[in-house]
Each structure stands twice: as structure tokens, then as C-alpha cells.
N, C-alpha and C. Protein backbone atom coordinates (compact mmCIF):
# COMPACT_ATOMS: atom_id res chain seq x y z
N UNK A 1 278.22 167.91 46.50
CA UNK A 1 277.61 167.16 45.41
C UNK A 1 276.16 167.56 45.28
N UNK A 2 275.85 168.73 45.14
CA UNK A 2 274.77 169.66 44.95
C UNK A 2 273.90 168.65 43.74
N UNK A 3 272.96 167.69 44.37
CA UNK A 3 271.84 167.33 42.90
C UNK A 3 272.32 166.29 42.47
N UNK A 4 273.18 165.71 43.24
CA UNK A 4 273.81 164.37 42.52
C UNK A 4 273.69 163.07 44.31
N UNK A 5 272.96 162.23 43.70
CA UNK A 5 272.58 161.53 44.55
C UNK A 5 273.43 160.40 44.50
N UNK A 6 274.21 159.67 45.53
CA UNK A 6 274.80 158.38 45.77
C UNK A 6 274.16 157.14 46.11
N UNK A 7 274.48 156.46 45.12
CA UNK A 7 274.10 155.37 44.66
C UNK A 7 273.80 154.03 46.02
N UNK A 8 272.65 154.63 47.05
CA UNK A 8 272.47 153.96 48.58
C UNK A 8 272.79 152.51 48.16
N UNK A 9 271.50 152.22 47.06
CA UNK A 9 271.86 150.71 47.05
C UNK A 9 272.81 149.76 46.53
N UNK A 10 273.59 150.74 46.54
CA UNK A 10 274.99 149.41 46.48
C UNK A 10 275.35 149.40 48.02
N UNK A 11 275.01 149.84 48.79
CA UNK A 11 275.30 149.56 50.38
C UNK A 11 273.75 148.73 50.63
N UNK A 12 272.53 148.60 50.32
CA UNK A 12 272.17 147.37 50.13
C UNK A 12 272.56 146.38 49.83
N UNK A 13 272.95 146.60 48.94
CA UNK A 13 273.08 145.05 47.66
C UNK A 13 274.60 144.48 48.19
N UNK A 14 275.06 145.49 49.15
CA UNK A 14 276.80 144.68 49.00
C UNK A 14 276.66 143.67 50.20
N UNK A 15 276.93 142.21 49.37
CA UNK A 15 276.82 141.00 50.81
C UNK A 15 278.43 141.32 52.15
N UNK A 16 279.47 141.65 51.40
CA UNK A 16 280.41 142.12 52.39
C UNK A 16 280.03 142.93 53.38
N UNK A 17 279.29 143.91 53.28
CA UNK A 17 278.55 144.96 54.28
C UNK A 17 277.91 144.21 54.91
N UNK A 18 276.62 143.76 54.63
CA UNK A 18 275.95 143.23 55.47
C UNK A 18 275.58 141.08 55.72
N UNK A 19 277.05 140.80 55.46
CA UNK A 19 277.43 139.43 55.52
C UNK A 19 277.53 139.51 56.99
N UNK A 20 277.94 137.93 57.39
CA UNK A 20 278.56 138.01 58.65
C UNK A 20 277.68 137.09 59.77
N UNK A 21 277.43 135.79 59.08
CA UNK A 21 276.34 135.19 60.07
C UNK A 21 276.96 134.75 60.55
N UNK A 22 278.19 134.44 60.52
CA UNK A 22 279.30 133.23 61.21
C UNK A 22 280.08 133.88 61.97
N UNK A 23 279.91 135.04 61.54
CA UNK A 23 280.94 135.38 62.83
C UNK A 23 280.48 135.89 64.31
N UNK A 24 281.72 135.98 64.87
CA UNK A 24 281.46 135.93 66.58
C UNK A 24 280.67 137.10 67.11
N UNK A 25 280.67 138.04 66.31
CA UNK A 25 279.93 139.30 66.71
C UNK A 25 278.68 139.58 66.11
N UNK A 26 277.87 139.79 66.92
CA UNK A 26 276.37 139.81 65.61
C UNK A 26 276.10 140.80 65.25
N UNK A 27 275.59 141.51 63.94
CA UNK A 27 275.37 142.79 64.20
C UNK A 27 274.02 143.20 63.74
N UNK A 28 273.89 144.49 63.69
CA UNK A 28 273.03 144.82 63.21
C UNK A 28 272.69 146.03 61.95
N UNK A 29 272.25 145.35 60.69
CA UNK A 29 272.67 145.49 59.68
C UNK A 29 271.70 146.99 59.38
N UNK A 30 271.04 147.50 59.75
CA UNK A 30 270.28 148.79 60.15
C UNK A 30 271.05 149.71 60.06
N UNK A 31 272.04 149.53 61.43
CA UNK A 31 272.69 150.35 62.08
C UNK A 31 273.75 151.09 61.21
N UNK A 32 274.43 150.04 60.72
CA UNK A 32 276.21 149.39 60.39
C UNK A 32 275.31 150.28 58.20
N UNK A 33 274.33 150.08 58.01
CA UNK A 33 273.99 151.25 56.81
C UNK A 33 273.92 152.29 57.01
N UNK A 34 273.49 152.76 57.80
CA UNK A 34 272.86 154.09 58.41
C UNK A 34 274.40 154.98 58.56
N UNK A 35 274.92 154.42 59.67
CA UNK A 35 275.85 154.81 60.01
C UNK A 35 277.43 154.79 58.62
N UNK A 36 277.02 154.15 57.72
CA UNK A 36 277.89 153.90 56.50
C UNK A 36 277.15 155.23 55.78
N UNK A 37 276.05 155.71 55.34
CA UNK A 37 275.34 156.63 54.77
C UNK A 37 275.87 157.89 55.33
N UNK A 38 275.95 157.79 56.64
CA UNK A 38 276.41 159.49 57.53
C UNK A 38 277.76 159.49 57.03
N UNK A 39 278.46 158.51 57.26
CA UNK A 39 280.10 158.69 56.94
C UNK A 39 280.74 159.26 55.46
N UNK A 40 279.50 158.60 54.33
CA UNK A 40 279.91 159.37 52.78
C UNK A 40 279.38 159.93 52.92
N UNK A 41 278.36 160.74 53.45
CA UNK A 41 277.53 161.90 53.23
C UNK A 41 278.76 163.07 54.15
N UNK A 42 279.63 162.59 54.98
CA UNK A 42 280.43 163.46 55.42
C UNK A 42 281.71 163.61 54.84
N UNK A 43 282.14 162.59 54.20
CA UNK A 43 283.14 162.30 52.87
C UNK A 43 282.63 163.19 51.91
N UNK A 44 281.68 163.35 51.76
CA UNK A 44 280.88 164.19 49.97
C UNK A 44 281.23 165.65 50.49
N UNK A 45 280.98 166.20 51.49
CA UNK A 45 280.94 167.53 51.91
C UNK A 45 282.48 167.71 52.46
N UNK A 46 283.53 167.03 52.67
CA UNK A 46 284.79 167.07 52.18
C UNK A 46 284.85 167.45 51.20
N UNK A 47 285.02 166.35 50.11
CA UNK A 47 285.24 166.76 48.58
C UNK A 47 284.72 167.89 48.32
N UNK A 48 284.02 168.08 48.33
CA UNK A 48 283.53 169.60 47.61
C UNK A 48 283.84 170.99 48.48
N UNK A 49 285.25 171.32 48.88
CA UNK A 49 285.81 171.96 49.58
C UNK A 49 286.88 172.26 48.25
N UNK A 50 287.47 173.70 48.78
CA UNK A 50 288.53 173.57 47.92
C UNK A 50 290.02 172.98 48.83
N UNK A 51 291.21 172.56 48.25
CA UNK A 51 291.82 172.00 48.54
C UNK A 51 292.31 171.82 49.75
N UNK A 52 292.65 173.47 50.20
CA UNK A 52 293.42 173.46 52.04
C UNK A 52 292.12 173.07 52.35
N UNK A 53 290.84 173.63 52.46
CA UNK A 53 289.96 173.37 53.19
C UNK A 53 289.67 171.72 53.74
N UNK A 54 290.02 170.89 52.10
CA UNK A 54 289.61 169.50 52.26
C UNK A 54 290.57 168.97 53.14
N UNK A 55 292.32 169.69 52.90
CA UNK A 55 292.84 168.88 53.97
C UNK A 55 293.09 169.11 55.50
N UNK A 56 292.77 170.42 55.66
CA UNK A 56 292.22 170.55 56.86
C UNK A 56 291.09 169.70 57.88
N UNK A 57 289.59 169.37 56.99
CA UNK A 57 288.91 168.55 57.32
C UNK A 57 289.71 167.01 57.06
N UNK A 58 290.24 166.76 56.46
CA UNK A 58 290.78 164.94 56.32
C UNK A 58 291.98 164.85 58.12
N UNK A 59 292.69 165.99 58.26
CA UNK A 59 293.51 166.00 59.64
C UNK A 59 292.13 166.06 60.57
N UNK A 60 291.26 166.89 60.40
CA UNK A 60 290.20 167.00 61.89
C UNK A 60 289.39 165.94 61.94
N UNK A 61 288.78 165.16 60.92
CA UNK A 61 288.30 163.18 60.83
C UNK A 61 289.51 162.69 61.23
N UNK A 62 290.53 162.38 60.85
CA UNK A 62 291.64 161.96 60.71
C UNK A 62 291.62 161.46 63.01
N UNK A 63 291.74 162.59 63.00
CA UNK A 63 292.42 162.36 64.67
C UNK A 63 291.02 162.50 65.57
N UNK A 64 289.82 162.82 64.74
CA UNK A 64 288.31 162.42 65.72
C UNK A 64 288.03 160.93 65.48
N UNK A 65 288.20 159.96 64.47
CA UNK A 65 288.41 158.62 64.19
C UNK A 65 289.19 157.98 65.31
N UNK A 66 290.51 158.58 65.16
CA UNK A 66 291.41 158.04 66.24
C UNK A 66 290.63 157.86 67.61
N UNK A 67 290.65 159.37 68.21
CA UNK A 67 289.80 159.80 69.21
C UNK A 67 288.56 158.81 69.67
N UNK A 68 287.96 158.74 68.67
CA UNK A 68 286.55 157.81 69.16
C UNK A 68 286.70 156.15 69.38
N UNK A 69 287.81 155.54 68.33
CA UNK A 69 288.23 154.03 68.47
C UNK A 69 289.11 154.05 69.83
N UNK A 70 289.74 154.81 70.30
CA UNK A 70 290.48 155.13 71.59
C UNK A 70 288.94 154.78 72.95
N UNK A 71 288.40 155.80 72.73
CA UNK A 71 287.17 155.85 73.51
C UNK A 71 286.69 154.45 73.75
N UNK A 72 285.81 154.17 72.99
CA UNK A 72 285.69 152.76 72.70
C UNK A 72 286.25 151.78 73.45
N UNK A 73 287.35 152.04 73.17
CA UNK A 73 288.84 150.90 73.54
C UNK A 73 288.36 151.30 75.62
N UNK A 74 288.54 152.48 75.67
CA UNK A 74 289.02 152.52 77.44
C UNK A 74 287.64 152.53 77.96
N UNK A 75 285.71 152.43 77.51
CA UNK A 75 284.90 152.55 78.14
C UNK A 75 284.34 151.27 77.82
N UNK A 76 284.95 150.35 76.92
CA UNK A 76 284.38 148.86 77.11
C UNK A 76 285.33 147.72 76.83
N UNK A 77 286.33 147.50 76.70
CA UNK A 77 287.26 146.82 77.05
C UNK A 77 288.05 146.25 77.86
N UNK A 78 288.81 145.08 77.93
CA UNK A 78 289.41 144.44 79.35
C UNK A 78 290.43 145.48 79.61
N UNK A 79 290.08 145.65 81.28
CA UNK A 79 291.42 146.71 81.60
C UNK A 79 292.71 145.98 81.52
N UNK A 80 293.16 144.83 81.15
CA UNK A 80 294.18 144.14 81.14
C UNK A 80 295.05 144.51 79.90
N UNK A 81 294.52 145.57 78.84
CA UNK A 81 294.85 145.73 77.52
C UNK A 81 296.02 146.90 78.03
N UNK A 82 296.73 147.12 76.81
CA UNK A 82 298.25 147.94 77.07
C UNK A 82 297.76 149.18 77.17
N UNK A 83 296.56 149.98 76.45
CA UNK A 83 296.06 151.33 76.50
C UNK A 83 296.35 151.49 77.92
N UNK A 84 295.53 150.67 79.26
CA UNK A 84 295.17 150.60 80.47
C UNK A 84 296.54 151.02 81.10
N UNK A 85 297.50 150.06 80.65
CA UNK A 85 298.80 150.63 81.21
C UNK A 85 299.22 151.98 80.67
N UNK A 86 299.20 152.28 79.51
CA UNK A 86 299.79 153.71 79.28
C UNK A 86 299.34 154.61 80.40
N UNK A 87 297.53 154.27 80.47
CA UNK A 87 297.15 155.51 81.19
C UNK A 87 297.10 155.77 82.13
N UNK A 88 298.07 154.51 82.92
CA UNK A 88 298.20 154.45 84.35
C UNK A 88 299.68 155.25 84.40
N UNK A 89 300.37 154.95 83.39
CA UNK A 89 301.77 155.69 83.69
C UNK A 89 301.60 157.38 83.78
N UNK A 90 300.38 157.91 83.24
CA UNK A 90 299.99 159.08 82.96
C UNK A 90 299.42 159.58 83.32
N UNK A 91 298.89 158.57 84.75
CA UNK A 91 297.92 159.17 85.65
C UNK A 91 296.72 159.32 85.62
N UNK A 92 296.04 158.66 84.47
CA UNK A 92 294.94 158.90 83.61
C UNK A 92 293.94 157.38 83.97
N UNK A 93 294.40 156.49 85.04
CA UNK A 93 293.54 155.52 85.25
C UNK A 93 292.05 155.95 85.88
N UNK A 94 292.71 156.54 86.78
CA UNK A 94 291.14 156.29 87.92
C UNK A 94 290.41 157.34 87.20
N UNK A 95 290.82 158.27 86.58
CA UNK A 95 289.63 159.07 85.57
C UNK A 95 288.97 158.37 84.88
N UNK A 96 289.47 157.36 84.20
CA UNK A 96 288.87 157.08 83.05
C UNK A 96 288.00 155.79 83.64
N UNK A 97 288.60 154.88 84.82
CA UNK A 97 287.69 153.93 85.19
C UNK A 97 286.30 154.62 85.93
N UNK A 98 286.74 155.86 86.81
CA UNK A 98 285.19 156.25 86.91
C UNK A 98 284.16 157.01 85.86
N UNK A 99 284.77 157.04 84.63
CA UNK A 99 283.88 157.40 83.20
C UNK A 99 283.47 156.28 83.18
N UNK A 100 283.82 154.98 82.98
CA UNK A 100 283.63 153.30 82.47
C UNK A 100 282.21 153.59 83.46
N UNK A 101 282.22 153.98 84.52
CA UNK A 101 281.26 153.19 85.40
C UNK A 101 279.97 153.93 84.99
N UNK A 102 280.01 155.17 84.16
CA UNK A 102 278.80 155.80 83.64
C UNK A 102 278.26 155.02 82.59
N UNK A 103 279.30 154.27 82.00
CA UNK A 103 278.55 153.44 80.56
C UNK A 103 278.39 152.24 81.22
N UNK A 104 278.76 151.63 82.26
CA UNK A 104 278.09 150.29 82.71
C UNK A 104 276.95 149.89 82.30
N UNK A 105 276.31 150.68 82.30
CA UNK A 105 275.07 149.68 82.11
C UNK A 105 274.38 149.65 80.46
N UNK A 106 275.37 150.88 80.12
CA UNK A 106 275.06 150.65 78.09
C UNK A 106 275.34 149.25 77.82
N UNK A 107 274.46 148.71 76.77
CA UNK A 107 274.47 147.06 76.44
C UNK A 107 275.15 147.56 75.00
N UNK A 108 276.24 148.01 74.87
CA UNK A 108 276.53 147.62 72.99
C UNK A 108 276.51 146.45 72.53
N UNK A 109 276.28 146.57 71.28
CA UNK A 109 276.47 145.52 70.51
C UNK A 109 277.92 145.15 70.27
N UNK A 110 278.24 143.87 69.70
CA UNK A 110 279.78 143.12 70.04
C UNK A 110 280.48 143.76 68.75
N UNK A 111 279.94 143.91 67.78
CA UNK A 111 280.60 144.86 66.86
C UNK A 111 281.05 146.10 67.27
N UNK A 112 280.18 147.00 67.78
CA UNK A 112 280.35 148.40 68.21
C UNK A 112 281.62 148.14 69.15
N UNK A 113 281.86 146.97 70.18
CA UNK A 113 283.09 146.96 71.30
C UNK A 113 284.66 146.77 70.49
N UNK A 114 284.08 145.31 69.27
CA UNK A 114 285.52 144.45 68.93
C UNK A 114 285.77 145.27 67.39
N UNK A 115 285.01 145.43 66.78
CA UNK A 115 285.23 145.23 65.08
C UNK A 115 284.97 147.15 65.25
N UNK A 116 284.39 147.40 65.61
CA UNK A 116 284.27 149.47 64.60
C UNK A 116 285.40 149.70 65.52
N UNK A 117 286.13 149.81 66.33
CA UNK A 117 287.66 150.15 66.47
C UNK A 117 288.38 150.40 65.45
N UNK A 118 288.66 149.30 65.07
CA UNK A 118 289.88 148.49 63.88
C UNK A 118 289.26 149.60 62.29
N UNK A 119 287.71 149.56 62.34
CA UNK A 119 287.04 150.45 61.33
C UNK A 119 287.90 151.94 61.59
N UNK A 120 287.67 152.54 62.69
CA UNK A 120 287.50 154.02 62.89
C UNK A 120 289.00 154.65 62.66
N UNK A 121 290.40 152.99 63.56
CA UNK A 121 291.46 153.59 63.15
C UNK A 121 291.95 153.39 61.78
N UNK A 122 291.30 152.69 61.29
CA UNK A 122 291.84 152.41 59.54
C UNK A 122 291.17 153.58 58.81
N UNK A 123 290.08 154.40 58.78
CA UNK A 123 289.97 155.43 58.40
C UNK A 123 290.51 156.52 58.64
N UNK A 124 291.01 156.85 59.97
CA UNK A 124 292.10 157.92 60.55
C UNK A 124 293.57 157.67 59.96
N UNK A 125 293.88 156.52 59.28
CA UNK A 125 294.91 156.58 58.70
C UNK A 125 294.42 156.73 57.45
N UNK A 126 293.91 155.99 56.76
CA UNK A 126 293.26 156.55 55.37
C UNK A 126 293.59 158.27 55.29
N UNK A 127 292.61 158.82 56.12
CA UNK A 127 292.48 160.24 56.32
C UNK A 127 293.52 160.96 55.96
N UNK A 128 294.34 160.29 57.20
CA UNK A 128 295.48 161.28 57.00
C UNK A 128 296.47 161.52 56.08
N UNK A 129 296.52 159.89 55.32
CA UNK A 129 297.85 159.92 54.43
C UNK A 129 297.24 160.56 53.17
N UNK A 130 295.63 160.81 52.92
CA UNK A 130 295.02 161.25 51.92
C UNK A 130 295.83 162.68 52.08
N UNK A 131 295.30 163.12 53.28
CA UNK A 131 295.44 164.64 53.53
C UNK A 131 296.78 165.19 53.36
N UNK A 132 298.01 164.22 53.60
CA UNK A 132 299.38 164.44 53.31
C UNK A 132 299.83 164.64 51.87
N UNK A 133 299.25 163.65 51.40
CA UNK A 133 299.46 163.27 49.73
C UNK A 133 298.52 163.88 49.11
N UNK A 134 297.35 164.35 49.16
CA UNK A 134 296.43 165.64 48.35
C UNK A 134 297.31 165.22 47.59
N UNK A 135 296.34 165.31 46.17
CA UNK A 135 296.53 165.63 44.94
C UNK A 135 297.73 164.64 44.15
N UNK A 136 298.14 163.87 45.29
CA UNK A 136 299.54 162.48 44.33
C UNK A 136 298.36 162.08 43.71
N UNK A 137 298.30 160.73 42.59
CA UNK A 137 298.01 160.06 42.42
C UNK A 137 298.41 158.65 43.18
N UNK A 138 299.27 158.30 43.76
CA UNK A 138 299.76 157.34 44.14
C UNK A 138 299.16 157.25 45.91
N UNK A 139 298.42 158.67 46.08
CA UNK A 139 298.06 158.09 47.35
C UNK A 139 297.36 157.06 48.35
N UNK A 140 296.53 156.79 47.16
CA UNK A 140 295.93 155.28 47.73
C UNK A 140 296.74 154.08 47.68
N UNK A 141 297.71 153.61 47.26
CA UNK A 141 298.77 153.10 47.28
C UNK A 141 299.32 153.19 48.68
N UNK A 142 299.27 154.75 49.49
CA UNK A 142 300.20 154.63 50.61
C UNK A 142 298.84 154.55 51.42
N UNK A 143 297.68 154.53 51.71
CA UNK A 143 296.45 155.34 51.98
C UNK A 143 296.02 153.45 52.40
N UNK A 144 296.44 152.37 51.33
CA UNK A 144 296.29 151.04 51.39
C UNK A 144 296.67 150.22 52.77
N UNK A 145 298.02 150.63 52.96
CA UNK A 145 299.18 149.76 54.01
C UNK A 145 298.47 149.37 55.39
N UNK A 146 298.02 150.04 55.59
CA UNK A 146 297.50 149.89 57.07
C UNK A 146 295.87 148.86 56.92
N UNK A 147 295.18 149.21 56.04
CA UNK A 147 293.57 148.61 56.02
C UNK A 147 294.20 147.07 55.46
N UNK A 148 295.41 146.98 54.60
CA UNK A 148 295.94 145.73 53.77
C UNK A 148 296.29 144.74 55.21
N UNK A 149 296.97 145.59 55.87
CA UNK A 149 297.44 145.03 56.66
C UNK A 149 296.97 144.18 57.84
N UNK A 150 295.66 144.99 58.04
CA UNK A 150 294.48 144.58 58.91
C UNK A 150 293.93 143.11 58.65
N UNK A 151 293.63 143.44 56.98
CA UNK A 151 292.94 142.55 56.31
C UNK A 151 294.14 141.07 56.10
N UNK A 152 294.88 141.58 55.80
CA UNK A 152 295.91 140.18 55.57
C UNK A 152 295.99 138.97 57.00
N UNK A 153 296.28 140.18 58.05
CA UNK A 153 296.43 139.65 59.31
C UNK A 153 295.32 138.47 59.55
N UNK A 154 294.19 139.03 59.34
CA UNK A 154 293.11 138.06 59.28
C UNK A 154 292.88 137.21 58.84
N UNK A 155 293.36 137.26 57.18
CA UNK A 155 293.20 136.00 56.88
C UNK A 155 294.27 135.31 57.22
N UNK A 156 295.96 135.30 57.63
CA UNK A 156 296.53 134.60 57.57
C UNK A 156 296.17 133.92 59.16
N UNK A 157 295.36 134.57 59.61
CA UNK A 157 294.91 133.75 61.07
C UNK A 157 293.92 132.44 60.44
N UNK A 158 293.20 133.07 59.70
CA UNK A 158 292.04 131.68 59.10
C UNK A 158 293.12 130.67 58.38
N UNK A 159 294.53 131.03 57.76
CA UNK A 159 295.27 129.63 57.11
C UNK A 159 295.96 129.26 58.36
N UNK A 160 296.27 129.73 59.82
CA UNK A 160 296.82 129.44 60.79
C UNK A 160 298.51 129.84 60.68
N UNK A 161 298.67 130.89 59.53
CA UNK A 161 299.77 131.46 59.47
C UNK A 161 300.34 132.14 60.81
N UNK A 162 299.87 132.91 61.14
CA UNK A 162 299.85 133.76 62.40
C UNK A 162 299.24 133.32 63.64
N UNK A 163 299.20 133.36 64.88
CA UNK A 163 298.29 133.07 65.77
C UNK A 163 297.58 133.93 66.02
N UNK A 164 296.02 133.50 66.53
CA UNK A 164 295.07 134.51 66.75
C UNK A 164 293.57 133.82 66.34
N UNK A 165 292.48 134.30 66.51
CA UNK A 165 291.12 134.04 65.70
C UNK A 165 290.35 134.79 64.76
N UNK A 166 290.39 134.04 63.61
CA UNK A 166 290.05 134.35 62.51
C UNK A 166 288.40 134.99 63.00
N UNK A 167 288.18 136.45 62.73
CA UNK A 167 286.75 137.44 62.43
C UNK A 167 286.70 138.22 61.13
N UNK A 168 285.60 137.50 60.44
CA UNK A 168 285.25 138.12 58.94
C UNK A 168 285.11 139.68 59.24
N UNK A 169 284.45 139.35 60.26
CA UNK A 169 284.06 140.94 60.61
C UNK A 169 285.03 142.06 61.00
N UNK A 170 285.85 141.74 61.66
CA UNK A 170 287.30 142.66 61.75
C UNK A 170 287.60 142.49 60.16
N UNK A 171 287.91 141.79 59.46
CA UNK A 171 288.21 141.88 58.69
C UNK A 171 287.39 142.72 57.27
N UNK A 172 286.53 142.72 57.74
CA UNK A 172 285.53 143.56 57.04
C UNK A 172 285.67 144.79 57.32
N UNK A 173 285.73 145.48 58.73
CA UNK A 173 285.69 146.67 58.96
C UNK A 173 286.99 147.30 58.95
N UNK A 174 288.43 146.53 58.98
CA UNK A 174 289.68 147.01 58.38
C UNK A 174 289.35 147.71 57.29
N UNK A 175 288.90 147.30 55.89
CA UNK A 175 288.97 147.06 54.88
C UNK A 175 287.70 148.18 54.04
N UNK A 176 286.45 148.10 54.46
CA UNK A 176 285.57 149.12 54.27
C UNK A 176 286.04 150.51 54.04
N UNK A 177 286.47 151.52 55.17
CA UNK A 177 286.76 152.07 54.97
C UNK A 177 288.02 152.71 54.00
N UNK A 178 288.37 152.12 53.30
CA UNK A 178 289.25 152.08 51.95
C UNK A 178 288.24 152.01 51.03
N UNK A 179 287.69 150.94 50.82
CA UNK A 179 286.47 150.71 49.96
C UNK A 179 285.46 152.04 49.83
N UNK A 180 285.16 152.13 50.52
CA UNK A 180 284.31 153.23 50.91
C UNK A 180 284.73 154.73 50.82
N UNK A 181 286.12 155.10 50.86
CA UNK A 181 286.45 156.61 50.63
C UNK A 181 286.67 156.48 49.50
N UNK A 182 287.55 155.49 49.04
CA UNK A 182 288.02 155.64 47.61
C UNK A 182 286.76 155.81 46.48
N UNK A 183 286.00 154.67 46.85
CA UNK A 183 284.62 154.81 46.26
C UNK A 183 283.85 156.10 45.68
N UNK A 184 283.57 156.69 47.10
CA UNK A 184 283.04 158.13 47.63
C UNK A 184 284.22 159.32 46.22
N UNK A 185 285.35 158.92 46.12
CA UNK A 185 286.36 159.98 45.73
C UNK A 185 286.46 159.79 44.42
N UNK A 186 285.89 158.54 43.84
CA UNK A 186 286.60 158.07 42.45
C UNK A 186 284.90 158.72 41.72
N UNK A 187 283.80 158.70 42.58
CA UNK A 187 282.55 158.89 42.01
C UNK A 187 281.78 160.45 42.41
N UNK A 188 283.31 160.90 42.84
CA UNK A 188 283.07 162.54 43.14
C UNK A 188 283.76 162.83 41.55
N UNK A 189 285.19 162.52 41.34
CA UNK A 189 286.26 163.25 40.12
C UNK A 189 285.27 162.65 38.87
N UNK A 190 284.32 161.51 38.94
CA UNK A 190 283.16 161.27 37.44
C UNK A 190 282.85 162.10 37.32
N UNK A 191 281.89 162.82 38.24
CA UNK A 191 280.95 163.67 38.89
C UNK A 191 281.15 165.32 38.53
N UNK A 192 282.91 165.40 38.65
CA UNK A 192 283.36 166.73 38.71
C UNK A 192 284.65 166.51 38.30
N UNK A 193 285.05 165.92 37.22
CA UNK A 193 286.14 165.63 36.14
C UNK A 193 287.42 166.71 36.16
N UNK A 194 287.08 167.90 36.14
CA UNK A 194 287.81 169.29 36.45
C UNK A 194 288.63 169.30 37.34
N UNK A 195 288.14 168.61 38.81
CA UNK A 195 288.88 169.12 39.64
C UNK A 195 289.53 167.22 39.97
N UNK A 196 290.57 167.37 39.60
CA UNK A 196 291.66 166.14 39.87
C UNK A 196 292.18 166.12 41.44
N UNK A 197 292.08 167.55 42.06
CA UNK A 197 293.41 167.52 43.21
C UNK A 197 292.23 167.16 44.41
């Protein structure tokens, strides 16, 4: 997007982005822009690839998303979680608990532990079903299922449909990243009308 600048302050101005006084995780609304700015600025330099190229890059985000909400998951989380067991069947415990003990003393923030997980794998699916479906129209449709799903879950915890505790903020960061590529993609094809695929 050579000369064409994205529109930062609607990631100001959006209260969904930087909402969230009630919920259990506090964050910090600095960060959670900044880090939203790197992510379309790495979305923009996608798009403007030609096609294999773009879906080449949507598979290599695609499974570094995965990759990093994984991370996450095994260097600050209760070892009581099912990951813990896989990686014991695989032999992969005591590696990874003596990695944990290098980040001991990192203080993250409660967002960065509970809520950008749920973010990083809802974009790795985004990613990928983009990268499968190139050029459908209907791919955000399939590109939806998983961030919908996130998001529904949540609220049907706040009507007490489901069991569990209702977080705006999980529910926010399901959901963003949909918001946010599609966004990024619908204000690339304005931008560059020509190229549909």
C-alpha cells in the first residue's frame, strides 16, 4: 500500500479495542494499539503480494499465530491444563518446564497470559481458511466459524447458557481479529479495485 496511509484512528476511537474496565484482566491500552498497528501493517504487506505469494505468507502467520498462543499457553499457564498432558505423553514435559523457569520472573500482564491466546489462535484460523479459499468470495463466511464461535461462547456464559465466566475481553480478542483482517482486506480491494483475488 505504497502512499496510502491507514486510517490509525479508528483504532483510537474504537471503545471495543480499548474498552474493558470491568473486566478481570487489565490491560494496557498502549500496548494492545501498538501491537494492533504491527499486525495490519503486516496484513498490508500480505496483500500486496501477488496471489501464491499471499498464500504462502497467510499458511506461514497462519501456523506462527498458532505457534506463539501455544507458547504462551506452556510458559505461563497452570500445568494442570490438557496441553501439559499431551506433552508429557511426548516426552516434552521436563523441557518445557525448565524453559517456564527462564520466564519466572517475567511479570505479564493478565491479558498477554488469558485473552491474546484465544486472539492469536482465531487469527491462525482466519489465516488459514483465507489462504485455502483465496479468491472465493464466500470466504469470510468460512474464515467467521471459529472467532463466532469464541464470541458466542462468551456471551452465552454472561446469559448463564453454558457454564463458565463471562470476559468481555476474551471476547473481544476472539473477535478482533476478524474485524481487523477483513477490515485491513475490504480497504486494500477500495484502494486497488483491480485486483479482487
Amino acid at each position: 500500500m505504497e502512499g496510502k496511509a491507514f486510517p490509525w484512528f479508528a483504532l483510537r476511537c474504537s471503545p471495543p479495542l480499548l474498552a474493558g474496565a470491568q473486566s478481570p484482566h487489565p490491560q494496557r491500552p498502549g500496548l494492545l494499539v501498538n501491537t494492533s498497528k504491527k499486525i495490519i501493517s503486516i496484513l498490508f504487506s500480505i496483500m500486496d503480494k501477488s496471489k501464491t505469494s499471499r498464500k504462502l505468507k497467510m499458511y506461514a502467520m497462519a501456523v506462527l499465530s498458532l505457534f506463539c498462543g501455544g507458547c504462551i499457553y506452556f510458559l505461563f499457564r497452570s500445568e494442570s491444563l490438557l496441553m501439559f498432558k499431551w506433552a508429557e505423553s511426548l516426552q516434552l514435559k521436563e523441557s518445557i518446564l525448565r524453559i517456564r523457569l527462564q520466564f519466572a520472573s517475567f511479570q505479564a500482564p493478565d491479558f498477554f497470559i488469558y485473552a491474546l491466546p484465544d486472539g492469536l489462535w482465531s487469527l491462525s484460523y482466519i489465516l488459514f481458511i483465507e489462504a485455502l479459499w483465496l479468491g472465493d468470495k464466500k470466504s469470510w463466511i468460512y474464515a467467521s466459524v471459529v472467532p463466532a464461535i469464541g464470541f458466542l461462547s462468551e456471551f452465552f456464559q454472561l446469559l448463564g447458557v453454558i457454564q463458565g465466566t463471562f470476559d468481555k475481553l476474551d471476547a473481544i480478542f476472539y473477535i478482533t481479529p476478524f474485524i481487523i483482517f477483513y477490515g485491513v482486506k475490504l480497504y486494500y480491494l477500495r484502494e486497488k479495485p483491480s485486483e479482487k483475488d
